[in-house]
N, C-alpha and C. Protein backbone atom coordinates (compact mmCIF):
# COMPACT_ATOMS: atom_id res chain seq x y z
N UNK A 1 0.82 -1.19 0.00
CA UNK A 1 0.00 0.00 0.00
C UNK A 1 0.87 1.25 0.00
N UNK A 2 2.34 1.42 0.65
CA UNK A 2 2.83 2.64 0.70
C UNK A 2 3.41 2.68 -0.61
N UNK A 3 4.19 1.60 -0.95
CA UNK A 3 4.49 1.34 -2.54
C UNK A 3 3.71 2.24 -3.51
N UNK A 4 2.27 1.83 -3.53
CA UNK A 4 1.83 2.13 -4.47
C UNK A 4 1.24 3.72 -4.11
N UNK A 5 1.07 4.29 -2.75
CA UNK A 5 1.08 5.67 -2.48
C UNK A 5 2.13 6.53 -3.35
N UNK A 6 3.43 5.62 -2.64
CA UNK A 6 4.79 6.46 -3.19
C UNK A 6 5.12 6.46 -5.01
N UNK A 7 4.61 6.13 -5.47
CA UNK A 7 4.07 5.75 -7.11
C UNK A 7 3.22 7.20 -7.49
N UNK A 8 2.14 7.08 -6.86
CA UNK A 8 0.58 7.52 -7.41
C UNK A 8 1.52 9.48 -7.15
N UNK A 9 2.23 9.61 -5.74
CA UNK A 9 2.90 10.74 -5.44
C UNK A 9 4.07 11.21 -6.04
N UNK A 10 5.01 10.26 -7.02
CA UNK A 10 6.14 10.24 -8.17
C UNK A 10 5.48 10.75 -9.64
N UNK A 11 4.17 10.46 -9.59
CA UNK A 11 3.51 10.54 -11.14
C UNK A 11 3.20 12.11 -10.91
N UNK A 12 2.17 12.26 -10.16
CA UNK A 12 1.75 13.63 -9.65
C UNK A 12 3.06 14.78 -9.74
N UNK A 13 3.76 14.14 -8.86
CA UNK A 13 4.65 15.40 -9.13
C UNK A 13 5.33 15.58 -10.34
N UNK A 14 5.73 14.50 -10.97
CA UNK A 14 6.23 14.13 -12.41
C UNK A 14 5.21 15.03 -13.39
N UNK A 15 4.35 14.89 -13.28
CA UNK A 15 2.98 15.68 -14.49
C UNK A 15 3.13 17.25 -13.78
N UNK A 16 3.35 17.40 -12.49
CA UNK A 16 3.50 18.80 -12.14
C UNK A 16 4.04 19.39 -12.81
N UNK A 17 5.15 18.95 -13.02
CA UNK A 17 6.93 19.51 -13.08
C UNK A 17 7.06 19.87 -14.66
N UNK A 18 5.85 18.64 -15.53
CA UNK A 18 6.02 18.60 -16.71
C UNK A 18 4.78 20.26 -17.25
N UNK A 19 3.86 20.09 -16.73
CA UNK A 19 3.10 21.28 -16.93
C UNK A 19 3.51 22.38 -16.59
N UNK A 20 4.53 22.68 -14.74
CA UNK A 20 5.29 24.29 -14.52
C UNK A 20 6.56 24.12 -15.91
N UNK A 21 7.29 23.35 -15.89
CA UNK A 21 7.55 23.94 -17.40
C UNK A 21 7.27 24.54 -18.62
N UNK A 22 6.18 23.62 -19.29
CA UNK A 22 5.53 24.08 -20.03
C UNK A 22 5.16 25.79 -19.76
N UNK A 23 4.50 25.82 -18.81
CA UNK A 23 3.83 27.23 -18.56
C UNK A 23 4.64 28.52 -18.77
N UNK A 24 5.81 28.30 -18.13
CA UNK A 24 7.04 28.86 -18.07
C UNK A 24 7.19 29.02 -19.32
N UNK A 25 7.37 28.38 -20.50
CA UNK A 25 7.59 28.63 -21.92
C UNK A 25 6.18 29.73 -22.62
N UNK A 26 5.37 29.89 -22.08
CA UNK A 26 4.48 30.52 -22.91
C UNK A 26 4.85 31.94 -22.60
N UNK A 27 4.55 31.88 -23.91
CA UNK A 27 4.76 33.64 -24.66
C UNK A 27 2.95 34.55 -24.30
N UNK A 28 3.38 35.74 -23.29
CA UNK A 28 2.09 36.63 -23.14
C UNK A 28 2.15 37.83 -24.01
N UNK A 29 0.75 38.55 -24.06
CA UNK A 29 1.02 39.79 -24.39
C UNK A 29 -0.31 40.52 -24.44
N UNK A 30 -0.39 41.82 -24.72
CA UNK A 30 -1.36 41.86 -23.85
C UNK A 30 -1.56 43.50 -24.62
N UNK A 31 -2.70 44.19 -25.23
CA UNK A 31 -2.85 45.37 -25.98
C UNK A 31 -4.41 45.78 -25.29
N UNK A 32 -4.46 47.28 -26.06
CA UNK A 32 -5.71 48.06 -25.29
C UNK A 32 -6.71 48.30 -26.39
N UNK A 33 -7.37 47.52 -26.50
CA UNK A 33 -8.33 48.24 -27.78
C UNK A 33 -8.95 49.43 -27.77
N UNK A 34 -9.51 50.21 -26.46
CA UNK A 34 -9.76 51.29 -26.41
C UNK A 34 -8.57 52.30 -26.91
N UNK A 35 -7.25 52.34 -26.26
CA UNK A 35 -6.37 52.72 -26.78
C UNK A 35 -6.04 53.02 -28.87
N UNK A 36 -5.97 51.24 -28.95
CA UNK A 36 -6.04 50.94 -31.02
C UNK A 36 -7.33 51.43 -31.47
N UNK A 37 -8.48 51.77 -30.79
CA UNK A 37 -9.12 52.21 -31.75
C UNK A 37 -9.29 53.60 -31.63
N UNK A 38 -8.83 54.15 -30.89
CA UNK A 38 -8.53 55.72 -30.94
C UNK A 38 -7.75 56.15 -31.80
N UNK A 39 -6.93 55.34 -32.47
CA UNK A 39 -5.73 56.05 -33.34
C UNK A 39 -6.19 55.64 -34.63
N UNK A 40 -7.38 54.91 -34.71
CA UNK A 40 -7.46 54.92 -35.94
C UNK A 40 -8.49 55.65 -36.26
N UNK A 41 -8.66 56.47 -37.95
CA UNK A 41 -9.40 58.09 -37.80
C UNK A 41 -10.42 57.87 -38.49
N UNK A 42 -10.96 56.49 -38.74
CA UNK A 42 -12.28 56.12 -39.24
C UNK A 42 -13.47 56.04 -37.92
N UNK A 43 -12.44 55.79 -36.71
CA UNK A 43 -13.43 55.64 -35.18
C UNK A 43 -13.73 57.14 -34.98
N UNK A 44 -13.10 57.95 -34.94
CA UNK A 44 -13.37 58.93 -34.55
C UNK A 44 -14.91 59.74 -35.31
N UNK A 45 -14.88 59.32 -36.59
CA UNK A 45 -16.11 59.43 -37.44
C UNK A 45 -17.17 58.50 -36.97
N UNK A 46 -16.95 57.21 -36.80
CA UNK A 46 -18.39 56.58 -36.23
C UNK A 46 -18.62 56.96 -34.87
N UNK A 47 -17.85 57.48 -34.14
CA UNK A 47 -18.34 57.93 -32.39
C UNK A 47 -18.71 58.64 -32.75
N UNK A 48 -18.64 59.93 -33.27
CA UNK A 48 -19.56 61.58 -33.56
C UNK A 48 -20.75 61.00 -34.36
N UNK A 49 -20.71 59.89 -35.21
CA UNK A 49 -22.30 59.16 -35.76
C UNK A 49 -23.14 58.72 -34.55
N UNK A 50 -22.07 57.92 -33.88
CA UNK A 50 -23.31 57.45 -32.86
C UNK A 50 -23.40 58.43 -31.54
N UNK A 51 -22.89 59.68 -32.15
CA UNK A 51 -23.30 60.70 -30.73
C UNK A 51 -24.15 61.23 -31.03
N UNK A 52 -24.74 61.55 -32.04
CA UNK A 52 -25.61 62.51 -33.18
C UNK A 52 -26.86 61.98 -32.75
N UNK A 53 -26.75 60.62 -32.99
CA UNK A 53 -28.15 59.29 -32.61
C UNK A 53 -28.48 60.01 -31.49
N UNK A 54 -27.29 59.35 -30.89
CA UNK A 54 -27.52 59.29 -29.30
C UNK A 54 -28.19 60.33 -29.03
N UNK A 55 -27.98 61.65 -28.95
CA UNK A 55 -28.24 63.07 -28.34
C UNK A 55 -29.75 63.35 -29.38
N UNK A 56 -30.17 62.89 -30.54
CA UNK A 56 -31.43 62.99 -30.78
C UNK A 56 -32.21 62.12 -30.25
N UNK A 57 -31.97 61.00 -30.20
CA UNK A 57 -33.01 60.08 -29.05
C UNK A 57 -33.43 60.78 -27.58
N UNK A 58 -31.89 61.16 -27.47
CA UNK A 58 -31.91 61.46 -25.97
C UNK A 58 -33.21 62.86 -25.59
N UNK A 59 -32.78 63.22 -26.77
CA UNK A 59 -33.63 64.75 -26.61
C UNK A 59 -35.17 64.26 -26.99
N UNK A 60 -35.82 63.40 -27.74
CA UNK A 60 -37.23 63.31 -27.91
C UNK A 60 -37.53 62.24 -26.40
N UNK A 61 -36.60 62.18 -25.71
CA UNK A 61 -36.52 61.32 -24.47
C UNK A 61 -37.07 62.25 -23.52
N UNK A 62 -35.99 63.25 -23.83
CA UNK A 62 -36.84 64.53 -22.25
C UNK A 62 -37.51 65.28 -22.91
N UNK A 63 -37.81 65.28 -23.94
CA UNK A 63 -39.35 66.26 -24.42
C UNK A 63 -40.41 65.03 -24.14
N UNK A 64 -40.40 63.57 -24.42
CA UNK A 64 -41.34 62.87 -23.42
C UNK A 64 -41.34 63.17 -21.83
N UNK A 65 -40.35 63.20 -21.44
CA UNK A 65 -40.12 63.02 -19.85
C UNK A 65 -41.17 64.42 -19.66
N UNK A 66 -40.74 65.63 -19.99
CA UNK A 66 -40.96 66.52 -19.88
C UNK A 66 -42.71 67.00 -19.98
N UNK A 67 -43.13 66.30 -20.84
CA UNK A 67 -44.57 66.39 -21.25
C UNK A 67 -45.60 65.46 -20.04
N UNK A 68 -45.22 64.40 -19.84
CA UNK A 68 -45.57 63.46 -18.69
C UNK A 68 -45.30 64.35 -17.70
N UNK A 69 -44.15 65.33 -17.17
CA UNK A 69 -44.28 66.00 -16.10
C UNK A 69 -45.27 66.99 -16.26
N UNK A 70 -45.27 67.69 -17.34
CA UNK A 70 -46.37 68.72 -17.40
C UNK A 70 -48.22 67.98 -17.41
N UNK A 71 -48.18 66.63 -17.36
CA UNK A 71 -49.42 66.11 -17.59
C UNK A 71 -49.67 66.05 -16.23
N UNK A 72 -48.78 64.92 -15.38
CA UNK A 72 -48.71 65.17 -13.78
C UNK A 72 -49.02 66.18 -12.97
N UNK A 73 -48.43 67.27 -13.53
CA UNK A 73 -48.67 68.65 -12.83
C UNK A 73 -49.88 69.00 -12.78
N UNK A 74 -50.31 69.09 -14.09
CA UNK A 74 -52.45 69.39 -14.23
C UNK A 74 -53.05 68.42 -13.53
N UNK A 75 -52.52 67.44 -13.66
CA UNK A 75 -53.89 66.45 -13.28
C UNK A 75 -53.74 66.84 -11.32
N UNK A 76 -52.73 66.97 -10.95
CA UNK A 76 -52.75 66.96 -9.53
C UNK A 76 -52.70 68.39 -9.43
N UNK A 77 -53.09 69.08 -9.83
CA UNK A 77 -53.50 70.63 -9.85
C UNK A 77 -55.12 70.92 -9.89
N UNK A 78 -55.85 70.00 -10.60
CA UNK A 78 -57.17 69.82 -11.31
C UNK A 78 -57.40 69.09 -10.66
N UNK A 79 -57.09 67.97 -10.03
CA UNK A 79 -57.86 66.67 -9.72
C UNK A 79 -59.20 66.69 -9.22
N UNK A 80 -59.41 67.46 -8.19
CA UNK A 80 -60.62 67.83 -7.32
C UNK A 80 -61.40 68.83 -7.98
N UNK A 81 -61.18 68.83 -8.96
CA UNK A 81 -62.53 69.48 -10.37
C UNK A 81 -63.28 68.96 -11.35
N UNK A 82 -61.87 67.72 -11.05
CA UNK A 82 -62.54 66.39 -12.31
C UNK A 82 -63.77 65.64 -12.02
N UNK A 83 -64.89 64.89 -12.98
CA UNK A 83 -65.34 63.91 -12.27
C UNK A 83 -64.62 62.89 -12.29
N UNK A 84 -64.56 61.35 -11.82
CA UNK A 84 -64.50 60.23 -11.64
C UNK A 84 -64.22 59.37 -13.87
N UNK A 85 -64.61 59.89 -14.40
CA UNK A 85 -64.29 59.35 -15.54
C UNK A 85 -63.38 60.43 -15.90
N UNK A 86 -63.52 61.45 -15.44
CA UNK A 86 -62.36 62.68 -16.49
C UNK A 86 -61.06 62.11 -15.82
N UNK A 87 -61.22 61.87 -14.44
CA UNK A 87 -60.20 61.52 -13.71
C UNK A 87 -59.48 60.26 -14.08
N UNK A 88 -60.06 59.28 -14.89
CA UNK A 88 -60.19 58.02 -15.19
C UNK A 88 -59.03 58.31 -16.94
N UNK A 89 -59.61 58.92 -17.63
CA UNK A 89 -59.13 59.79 -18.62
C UNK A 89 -57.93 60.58 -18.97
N UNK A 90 -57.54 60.92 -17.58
CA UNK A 90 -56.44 62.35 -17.27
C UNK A 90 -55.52 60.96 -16.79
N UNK A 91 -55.54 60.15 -16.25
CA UNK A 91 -54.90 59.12 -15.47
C UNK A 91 -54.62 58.07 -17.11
N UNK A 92 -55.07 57.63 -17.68
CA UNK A 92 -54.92 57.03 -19.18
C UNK A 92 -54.12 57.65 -19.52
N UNK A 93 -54.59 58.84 -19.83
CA UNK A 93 -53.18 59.76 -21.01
C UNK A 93 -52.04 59.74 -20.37
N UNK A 94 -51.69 59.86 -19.02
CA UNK A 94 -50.44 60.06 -18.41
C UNK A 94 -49.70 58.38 -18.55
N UNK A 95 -50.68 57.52 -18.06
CA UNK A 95 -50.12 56.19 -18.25
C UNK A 95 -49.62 55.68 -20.06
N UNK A 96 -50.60 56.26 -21.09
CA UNK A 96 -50.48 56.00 -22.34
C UNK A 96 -48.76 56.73 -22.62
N UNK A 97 -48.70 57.80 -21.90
CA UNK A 97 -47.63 58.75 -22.52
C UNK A 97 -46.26 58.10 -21.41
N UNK A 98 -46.57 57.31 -20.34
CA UNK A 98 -45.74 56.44 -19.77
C UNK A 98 -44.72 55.38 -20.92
N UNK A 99 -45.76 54.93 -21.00
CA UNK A 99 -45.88 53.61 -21.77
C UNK A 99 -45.27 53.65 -23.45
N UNK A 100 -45.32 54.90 -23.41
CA UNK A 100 -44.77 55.27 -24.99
C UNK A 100 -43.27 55.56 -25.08
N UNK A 101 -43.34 56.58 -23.59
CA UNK A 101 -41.52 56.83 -23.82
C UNK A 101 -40.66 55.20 -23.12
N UNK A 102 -41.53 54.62 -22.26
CA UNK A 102 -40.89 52.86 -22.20
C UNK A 102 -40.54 52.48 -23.42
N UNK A 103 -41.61 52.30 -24.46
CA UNK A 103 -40.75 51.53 -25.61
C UNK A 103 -40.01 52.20 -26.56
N UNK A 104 -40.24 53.42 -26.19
CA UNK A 104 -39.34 54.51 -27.80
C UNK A 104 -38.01 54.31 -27.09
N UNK A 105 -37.64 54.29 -25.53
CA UNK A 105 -36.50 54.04 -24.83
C UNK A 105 -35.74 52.26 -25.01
N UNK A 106 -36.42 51.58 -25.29
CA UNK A 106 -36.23 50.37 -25.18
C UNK A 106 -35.87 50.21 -27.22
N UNK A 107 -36.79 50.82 -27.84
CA UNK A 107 -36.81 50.62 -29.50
C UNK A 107 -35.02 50.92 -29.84
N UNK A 108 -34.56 52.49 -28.92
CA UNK A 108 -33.86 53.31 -29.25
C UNK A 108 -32.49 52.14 -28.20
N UNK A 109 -32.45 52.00 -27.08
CA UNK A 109 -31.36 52.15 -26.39
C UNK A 109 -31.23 50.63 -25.65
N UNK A 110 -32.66 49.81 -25.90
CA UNK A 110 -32.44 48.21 -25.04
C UNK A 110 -31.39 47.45 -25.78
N UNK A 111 -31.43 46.45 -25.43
CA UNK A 111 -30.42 45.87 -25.85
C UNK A 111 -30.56 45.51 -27.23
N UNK A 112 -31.62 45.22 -27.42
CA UNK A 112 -31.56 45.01 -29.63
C UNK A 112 -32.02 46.25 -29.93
N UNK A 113 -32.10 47.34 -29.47
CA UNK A 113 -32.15 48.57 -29.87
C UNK A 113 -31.63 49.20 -31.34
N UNK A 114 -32.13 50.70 -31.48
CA UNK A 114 -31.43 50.84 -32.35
C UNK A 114 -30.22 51.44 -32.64
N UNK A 115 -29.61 52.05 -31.56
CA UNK A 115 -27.99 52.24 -31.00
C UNK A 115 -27.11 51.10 -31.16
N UNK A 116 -27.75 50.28 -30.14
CA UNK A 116 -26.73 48.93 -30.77
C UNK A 116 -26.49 48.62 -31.64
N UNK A 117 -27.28 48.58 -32.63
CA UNK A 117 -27.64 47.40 -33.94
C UNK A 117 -26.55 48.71 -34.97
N UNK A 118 -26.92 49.92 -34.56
CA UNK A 118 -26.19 50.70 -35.72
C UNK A 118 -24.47 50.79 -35.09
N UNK A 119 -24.34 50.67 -33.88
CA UNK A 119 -23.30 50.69 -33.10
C UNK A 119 -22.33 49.50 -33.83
N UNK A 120 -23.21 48.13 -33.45
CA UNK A 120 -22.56 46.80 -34.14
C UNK A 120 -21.85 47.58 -35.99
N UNK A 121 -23.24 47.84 -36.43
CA UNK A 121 -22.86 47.71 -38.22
C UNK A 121 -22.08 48.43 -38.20
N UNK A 122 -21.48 49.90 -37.58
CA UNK A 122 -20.54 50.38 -37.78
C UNK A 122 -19.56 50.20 -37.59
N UNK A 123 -19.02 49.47 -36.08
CA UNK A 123 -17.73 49.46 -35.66
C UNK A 123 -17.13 47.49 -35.99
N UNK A 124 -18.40 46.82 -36.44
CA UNK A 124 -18.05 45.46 -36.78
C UNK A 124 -16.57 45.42 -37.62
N UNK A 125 -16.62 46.27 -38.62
CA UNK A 125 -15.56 45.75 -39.50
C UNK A 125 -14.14 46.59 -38.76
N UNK A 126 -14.19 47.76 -38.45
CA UNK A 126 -13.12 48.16 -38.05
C UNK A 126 -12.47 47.13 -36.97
N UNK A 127 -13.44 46.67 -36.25
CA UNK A 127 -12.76 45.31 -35.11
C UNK A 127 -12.26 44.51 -35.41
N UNK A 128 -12.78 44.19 -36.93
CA UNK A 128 -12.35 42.61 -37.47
C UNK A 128 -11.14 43.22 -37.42
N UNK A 129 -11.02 44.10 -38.47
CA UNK A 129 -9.49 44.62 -38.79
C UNK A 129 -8.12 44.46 -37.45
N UNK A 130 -8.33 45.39 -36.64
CA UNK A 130 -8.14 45.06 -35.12
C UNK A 130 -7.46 43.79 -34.81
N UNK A 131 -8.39 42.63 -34.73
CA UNK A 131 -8.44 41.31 -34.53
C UNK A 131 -7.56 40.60 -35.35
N UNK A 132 -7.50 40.82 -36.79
CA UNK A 132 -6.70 40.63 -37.90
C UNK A 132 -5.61 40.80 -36.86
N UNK A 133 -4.92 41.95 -37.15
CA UNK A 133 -4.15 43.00 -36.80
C UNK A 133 -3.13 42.50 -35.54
N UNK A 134 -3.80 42.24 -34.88
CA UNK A 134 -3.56 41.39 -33.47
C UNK A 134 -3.01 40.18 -33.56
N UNK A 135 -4.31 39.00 -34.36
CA UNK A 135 -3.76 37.67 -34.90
C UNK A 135 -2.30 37.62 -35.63
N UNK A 136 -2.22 38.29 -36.58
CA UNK A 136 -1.08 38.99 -37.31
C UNK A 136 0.31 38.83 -36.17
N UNK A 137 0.40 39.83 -35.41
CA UNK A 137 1.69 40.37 -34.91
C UNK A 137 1.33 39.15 -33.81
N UNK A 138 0.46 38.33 -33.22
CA UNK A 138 0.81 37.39 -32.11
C UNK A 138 1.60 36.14 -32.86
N UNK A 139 0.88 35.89 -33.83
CA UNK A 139 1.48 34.62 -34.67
C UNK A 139 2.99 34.47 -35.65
N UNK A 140 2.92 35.94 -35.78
CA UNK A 140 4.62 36.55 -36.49
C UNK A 140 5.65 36.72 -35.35
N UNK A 141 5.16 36.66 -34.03
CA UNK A 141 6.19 37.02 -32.94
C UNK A 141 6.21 35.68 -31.85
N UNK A 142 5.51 34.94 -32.11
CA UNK A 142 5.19 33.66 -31.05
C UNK A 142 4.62 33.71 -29.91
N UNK A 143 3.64 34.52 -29.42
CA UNK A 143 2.78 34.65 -28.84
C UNK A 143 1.73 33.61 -28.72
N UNK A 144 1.89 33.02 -27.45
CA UNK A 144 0.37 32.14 -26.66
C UNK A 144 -0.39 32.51 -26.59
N UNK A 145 -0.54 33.62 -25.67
CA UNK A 145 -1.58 34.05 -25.65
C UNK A 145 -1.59 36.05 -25.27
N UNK A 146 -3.00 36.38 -26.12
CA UNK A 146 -2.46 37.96 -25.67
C UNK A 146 -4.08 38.48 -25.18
N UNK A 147 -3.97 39.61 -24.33
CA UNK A 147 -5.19 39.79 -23.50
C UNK A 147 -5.64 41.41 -23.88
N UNK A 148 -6.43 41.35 -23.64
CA UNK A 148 -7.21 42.84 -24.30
C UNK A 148 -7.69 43.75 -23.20
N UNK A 149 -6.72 44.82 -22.77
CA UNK A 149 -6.74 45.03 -20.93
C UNK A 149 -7.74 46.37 -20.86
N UNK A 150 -8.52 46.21 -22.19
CA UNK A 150 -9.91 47.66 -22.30
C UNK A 150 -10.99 47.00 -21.62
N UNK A 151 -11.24 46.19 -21.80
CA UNK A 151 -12.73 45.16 -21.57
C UNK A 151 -12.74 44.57 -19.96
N UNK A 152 -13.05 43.72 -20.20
CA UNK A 152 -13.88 42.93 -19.36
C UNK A 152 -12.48 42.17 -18.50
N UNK A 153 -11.68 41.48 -19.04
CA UNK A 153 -10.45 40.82 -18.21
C UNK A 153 -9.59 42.07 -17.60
N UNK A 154 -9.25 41.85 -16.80
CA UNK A 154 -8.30 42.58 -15.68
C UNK A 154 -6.78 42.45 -15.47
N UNK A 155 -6.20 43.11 -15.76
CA UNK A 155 -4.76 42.54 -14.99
C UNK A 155 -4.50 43.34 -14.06
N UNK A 156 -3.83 43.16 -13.35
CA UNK A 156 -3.75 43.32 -11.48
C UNK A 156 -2.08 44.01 -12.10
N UNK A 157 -1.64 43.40 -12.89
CA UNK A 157 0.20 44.14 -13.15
C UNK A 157 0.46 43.21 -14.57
N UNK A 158 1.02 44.05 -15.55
CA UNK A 158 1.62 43.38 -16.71
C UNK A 158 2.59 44.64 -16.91
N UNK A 159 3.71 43.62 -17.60
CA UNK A 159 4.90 44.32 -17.29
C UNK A 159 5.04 44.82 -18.95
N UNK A 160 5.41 46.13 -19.15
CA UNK A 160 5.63 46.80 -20.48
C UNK A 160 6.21 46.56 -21.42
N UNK A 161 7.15 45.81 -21.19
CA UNK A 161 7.57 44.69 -22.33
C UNK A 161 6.41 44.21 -23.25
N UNK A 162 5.62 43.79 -22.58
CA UNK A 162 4.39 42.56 -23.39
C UNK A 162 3.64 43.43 -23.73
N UNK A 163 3.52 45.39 -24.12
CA UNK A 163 2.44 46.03 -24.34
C UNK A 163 2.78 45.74 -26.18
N UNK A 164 1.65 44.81 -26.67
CA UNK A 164 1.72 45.02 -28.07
C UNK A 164 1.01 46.18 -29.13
N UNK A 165 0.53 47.25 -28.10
CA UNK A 165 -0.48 47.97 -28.86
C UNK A 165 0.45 48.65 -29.90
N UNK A 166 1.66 49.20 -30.28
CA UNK A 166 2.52 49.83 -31.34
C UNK A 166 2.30 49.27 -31.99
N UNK A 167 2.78 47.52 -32.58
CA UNK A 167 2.50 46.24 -33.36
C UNK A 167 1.69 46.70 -33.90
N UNK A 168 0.26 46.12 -32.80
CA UNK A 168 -1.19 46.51 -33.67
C UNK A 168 -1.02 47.45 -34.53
N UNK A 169 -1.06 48.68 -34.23
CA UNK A 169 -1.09 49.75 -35.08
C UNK A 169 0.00 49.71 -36.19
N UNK A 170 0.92 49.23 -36.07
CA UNK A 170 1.65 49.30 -37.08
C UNK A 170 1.32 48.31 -38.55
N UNK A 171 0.86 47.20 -37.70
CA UNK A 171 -0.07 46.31 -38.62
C UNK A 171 -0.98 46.88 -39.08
N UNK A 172 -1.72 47.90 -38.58
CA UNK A 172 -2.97 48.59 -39.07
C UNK A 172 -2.24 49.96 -39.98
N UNK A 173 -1.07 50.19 -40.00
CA UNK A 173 -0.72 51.18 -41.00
C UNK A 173 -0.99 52.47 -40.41
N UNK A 174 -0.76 52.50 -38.87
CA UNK A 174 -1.35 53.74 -38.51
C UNK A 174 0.56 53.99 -37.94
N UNK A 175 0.70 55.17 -38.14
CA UNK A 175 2.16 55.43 -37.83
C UNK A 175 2.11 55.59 -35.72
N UNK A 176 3.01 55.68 -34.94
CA UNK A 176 2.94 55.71 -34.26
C UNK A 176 4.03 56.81 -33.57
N UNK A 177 3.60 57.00 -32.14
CA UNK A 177 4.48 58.12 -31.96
C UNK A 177 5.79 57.61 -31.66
N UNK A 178 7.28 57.91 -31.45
CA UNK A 178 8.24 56.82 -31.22
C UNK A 178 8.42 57.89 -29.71
């Protein structure tokens, strides 16, 4: 029985030793896409597109908001003049005019909205490019793996060596500052 302990504890560490090696050999690296897509001067044209959207939605947003407040205001100004159906009536329109800026908000800004959807068609291809761009300089330099430190993953410390964002851009034909 210890035999075969002292076995099962030779393999284990044996497969350890063979994987901290391995690991040790991989190539990181690690770029900012917020950063790469600032320098390139086709983004700068689709953000002022989708600000244009944005700020006209936004504005038939508080001319709703705004009208619902002015409906609010009468009806609880009036209320005790109304009868019981006017009241019934005055209470509809405010809920109807509720209910309208819900979905013009949801049409315009939910998630299949129409911000997104024009957001996607615009900036889709410039990303591919990006991605290209990226694939490119990881696979020409021997890179394992490389991480995208704009988004969603985190690094806690990466050391400046492994910043590939120049690459990118240089792959993308965008000159860089030296």
């Amino acid at each position: 029985m210890f035999k075969k302990t002292q076995h099962i504890l030779l393999v284990l560490i044996a497969i350890f030793l063979v994987v901290e090696v391995q690991a040790q050999n991989q190539k990181l690296g690690y770029y900012e896409s917020d950063f790469v897509l600032s320098k390139i001067p086709e983004y700068a044209g689709i953000e002022q597109q989708l600000k244009i959207l944005s700020d006209g939605w936004k504005k038939d947003i508080s001319d709703l908001e705004q009208e619902i407040l002015a409906l609010n205001q009468d009806f609880q100004a009036k209320e005790i003049l109304y009868s019981e159906e006017i009241k019934e009536e005055k209470l509809q329109e405010i809920n109807s005019k509720k209910n309208e800026l819900e979905v013009y908000t949801a049409q315009k800004f939910g998630p299949n909205g129409e911000f997104f959807r024009k957001q996607k068609e615009l900036l889709e291809p410039i990303q591919r490019q990006v991605f290209a761009a990226v694939r490119a300089v990881a696979q020409r330099n021997g890179y394992d793996f490389i991480f995208d430190r704009s988004g969603d993953v985190y690094m806690v410390y990466a050391r400046g060596e492994w910043n590939i964002n120049d690459q990118v851009l240089d792959e993308l034909g965008i000159e860089t500052e030296q």
